[in-house]
Protein backbone atom coordinates (compact mmCIF):
# COMPACT_ATOMS: atom_id res chain seq x y z
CA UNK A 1 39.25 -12.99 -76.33
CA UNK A 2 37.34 -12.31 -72.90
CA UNK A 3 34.87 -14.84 -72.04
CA UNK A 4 31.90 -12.78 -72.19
CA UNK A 5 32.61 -12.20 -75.86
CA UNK A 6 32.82 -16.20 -76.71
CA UNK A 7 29.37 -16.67 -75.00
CA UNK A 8 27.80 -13.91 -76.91
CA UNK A 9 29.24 -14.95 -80.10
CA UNK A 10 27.88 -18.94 -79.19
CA UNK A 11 24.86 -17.17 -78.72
CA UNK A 12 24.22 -15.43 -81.49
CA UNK A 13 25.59 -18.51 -83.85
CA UNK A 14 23.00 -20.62 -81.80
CA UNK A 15 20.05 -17.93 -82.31
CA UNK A 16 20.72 -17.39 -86.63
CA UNK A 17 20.82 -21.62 -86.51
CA UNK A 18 17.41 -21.81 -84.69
CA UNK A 19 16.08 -19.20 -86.78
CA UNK A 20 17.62 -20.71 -90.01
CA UNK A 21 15.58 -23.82 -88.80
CA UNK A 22 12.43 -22.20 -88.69
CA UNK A 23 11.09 -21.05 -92.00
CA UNK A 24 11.02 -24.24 -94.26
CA UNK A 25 10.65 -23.95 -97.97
CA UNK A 26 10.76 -26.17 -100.87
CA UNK A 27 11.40 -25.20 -104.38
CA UNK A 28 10.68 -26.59 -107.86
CA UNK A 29 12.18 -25.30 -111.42
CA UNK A 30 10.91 -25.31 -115.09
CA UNK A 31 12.22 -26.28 -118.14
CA UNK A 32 12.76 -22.52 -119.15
CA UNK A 33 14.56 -22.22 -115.72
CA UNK A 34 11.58 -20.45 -113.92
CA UNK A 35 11.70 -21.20 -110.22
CA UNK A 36 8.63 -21.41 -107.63
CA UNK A 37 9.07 -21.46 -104.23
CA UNK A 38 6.56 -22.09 -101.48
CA UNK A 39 7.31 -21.31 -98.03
CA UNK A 40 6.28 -23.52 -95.34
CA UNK A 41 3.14 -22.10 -93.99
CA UNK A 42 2.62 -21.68 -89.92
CA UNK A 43 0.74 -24.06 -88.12
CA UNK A 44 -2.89 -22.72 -87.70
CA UNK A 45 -5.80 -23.82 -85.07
CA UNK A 46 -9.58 -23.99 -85.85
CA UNK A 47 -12.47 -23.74 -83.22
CA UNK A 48 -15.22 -25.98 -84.31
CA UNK A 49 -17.98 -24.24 -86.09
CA UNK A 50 -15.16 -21.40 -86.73
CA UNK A 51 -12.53 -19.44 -89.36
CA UNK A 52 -9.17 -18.85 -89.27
CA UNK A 53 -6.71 -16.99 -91.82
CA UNK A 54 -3.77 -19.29 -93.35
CA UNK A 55 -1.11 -17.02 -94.95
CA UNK A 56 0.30 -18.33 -98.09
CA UNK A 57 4.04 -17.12 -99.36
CA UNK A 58 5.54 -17.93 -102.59
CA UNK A 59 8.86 -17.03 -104.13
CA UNK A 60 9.33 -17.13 -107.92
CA UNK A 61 12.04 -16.37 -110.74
CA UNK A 62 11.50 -15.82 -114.48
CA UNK A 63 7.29 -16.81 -113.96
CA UNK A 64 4.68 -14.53 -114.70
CA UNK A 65 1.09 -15.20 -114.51
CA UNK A 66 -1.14 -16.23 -111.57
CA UNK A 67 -0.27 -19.32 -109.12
CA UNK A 68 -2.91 -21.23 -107.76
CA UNK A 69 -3.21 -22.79 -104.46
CA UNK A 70 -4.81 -26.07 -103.51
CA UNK A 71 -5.26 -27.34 -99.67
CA UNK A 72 -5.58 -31.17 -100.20
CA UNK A 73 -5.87 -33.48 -96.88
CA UNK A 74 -7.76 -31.33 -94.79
CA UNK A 75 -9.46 -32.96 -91.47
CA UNK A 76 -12.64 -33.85 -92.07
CA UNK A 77 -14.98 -31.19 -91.91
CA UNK A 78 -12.64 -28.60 -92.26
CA UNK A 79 -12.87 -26.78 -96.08
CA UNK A 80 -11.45 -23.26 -97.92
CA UNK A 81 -14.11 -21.02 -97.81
CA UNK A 82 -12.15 -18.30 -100.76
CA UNK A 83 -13.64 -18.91 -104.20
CA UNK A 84 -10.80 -17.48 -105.72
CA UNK A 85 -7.61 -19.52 -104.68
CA UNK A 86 -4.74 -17.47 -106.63
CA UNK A 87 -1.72 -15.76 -105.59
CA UNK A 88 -1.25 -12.61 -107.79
CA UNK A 89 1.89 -11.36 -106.34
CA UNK A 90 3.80 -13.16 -103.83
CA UNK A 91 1.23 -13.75 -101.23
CA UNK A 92 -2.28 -14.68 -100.23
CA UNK A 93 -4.06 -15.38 -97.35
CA UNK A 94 -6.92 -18.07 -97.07
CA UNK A 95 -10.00 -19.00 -95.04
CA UNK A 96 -10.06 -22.17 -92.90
CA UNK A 97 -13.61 -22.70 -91.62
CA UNK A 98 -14.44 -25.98 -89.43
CA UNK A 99 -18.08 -27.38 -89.14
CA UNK A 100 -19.55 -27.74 -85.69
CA UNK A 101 -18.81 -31.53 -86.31
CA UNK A 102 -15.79 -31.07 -87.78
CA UNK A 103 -13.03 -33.62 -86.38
CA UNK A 104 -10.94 -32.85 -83.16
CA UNK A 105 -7.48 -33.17 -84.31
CA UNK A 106 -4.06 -31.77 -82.66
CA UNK A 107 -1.39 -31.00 -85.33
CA UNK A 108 -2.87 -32.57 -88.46
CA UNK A 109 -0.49 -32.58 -91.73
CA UNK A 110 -2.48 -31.08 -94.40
CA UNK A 111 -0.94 -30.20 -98.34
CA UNK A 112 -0.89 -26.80 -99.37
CA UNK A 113 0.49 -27.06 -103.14
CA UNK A 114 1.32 -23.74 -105.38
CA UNK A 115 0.96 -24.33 -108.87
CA UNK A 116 1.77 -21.97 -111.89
CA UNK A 117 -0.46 -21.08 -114.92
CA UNK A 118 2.28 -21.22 -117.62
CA UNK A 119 4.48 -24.34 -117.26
CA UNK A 120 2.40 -26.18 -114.79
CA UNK A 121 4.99 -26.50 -112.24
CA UNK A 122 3.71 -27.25 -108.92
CA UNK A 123 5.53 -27.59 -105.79
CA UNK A 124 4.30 -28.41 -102.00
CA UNK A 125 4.57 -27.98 -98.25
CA UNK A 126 2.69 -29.49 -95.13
CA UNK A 127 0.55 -27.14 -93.13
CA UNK A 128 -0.02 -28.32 -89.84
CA UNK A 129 -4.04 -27.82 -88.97
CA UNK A 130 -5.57 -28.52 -85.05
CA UNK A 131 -9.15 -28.29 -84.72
CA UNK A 132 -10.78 -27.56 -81.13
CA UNK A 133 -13.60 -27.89 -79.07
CA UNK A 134 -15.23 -24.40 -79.91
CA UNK A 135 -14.77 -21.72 -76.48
C-alpha cells in the first residue's frame, strides 16, 4: 500500500471519529419498549436585551403523542419566550430572550429535558448558553 493511501485512510478514520464525537445524545426507554431520544443541542449565545433560536431534536420508537420540552437552569435573566413548548414531530425550535440585566455568562450548562405525554418518560441533555454585552 503506497503511503499516500495510509495517510488518507488515517485521515478519514480520524475525521468519522471527530465527527462521531460531535453530536451527543442520550436516550431513555419505556416499559412498553418506546424509546426517546434527545440530541444534544448546540451551544447558543445571547446579546443582552436580545433573542436567539435553540433547535431542539428528538428521536423516538413505538411513542406517539406530543413531547414537551422544559429549559430548567437558565442564567438569570435569561427565559423561553414560546408559549407552546411541544415537539409534534421530531423537532422544534425555541426562543431564548435575555433581559438588558440579564447575567454575563460564557458557556453556562443549562437542562433542556424532552418529556412524553403517554408514559411520562423524560430524558435530558445540557445546552450550553453565553450571554453578552449587547453590540
Amino acid at each position: 500500500m503506497n503511503n499516500n493511501l495510509i495517510v488518507a485512510a488515517f485521515a478519514l478514520t480520524f475525521a468519522a471519529s471527530a465527527l462521531a464525537g460531535c453530536s451527543k445524545s442520550s436516550t431513555v426507554q419505556s416499559a412498553s419498549n418506546g424509546k426517546l431520544t434527545l440530541v444534544k443541542p448546540a451551544a447558543v449565545t445571547i446579546y443582552r436585551g436580545g433573542m436567539t433560536k435553540a433547535a431542539v431534536k428528538i428521536q423516538r420508537a413505538d411513542l406517539l403523542g406530543d413531547v414537551s420540552i422544559a429549559f430548567t437552569d437558565l442564567p438569570k435573566g435569561v427565559d423561553v419566550v414560546d408559549s407552546g413548548s411541544k415537539i409534534v414531530g421530531d423537532e422544534g425550535s425555541y426562543t431564548l430572550r435575555a433581559g438588558d440585566d440579564a447575567a454575563l455568562v460564557e458557556n453556562y450548562s443549562a437542562t433542556v429535558t424532552a418529556t412524553t405525554g403517554t408514559g411520562g418518560i423524560a430524558v435530558s441533555e445540557p445546552i450550553t448558553i453565553s450571554v453578552k454585552v449587547k453590540q
